[in-house]
C-alpha atoms as a PDB file:
ATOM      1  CA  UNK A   1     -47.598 -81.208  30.785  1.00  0.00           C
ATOM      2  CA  UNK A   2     -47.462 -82.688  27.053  1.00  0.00           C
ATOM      3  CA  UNK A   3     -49.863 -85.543  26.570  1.00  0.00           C
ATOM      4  CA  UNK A   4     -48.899 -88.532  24.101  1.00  0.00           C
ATOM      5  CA  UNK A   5     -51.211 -87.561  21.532  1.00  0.00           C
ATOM      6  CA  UNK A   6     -49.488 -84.035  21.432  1.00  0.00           C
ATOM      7  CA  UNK A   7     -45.991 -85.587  21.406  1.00  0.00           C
ATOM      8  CA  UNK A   8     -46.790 -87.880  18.705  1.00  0.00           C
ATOM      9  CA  UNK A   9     -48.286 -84.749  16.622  1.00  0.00           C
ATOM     10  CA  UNK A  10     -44.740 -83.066  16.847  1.00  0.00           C
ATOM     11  CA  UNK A  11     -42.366 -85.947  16.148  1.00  0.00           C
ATOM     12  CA  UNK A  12     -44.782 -86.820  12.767  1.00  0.00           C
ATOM     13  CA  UNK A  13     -43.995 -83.120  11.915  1.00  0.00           C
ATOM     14  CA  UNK A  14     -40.120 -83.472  11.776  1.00  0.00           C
ATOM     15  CA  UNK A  15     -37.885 -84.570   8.831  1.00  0.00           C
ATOM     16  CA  UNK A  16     -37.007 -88.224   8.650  1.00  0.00           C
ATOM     17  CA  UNK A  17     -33.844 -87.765  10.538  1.00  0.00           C
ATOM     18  CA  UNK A  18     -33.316 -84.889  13.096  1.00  0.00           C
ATOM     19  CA  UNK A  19     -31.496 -83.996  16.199  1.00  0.00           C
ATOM     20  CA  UNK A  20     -32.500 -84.643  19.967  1.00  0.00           C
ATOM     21  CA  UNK A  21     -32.266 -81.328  20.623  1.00  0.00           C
ATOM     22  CA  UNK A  22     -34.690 -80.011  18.054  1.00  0.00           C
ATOM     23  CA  UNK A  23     -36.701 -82.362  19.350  1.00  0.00           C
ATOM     24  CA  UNK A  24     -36.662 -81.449  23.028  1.00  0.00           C
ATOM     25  CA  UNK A  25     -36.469 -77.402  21.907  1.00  0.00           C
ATOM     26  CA  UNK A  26     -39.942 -78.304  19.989  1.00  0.00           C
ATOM     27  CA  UNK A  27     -41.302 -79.736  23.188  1.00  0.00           C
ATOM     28  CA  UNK A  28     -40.386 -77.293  25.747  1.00  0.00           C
ATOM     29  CA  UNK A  29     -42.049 -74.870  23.216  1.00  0.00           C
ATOM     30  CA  UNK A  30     -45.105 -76.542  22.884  1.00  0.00           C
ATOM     31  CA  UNK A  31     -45.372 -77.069  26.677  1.00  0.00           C
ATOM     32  CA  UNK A  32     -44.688 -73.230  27.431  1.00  0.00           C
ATOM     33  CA  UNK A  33     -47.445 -72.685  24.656  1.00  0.00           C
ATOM     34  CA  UNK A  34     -49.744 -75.275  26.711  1.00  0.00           C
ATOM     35  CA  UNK A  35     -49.274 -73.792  29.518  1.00  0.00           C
ATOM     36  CA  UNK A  36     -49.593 -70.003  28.394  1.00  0.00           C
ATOM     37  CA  UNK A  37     -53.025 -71.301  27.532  1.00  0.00           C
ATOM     38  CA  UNK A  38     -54.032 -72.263  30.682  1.00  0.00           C
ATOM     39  CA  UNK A  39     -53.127 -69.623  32.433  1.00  0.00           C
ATOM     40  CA  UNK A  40     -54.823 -67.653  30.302  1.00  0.00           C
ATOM     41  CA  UNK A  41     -57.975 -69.662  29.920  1.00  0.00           C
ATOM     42  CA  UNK A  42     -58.037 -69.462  34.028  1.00  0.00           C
ATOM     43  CA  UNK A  43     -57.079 -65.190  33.834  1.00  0.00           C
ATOM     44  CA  UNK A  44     -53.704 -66.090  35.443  1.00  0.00           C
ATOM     45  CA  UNK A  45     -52.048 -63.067  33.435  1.00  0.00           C
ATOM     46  CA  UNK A  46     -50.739 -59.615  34.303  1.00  0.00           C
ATOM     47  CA  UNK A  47     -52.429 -56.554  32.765  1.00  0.00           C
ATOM     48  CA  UNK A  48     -50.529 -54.528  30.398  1.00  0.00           C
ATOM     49  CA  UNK A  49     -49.614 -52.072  33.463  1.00  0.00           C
ATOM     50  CA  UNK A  50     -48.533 -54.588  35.732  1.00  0.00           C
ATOM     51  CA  UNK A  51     -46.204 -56.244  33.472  1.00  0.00           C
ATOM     52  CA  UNK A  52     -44.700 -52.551  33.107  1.00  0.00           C
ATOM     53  CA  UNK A  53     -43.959 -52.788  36.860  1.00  0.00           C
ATOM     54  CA  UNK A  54     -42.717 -55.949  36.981  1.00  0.00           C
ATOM     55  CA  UNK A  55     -40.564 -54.872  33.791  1.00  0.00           C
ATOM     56  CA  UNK A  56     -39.528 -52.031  35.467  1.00  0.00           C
ATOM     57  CA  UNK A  57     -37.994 -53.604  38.670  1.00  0.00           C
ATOM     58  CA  UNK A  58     -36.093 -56.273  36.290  1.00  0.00           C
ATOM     59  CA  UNK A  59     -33.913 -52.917  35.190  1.00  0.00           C
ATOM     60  CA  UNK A  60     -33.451 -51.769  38.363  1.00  0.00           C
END
């Protein structure tokens, strides 16, 4: 989840005038970033050799 402050942060980065969808693009970045960092802060991640597995069975 994106909090206010964060929002704020990324529309005061854009250009005067830009698109809705570079907008929402940006966001759903940021949140995927947020989130990647969570997971990772509580060791919600795959080792190297597990994500060969799972990589494995997408090619299948």
């Amino acid at each position: 989840m994106i909090t206010k402050t964060k929002l704020k942060e990324q529309i005061d980065s854009f250009p005067e005038q830009f698109s809705i969808d570079d907008l929402v693009e940006r966001l759903i970045l940021v949140e995927k970033i947020e989130k990647g960092k969570i997971q990772s802060e509580n060791d919600e991640i795959l080792s190297e050799s597990e994500f060969d597995k799972e990589m494995n069975k997408w090619f299948e």
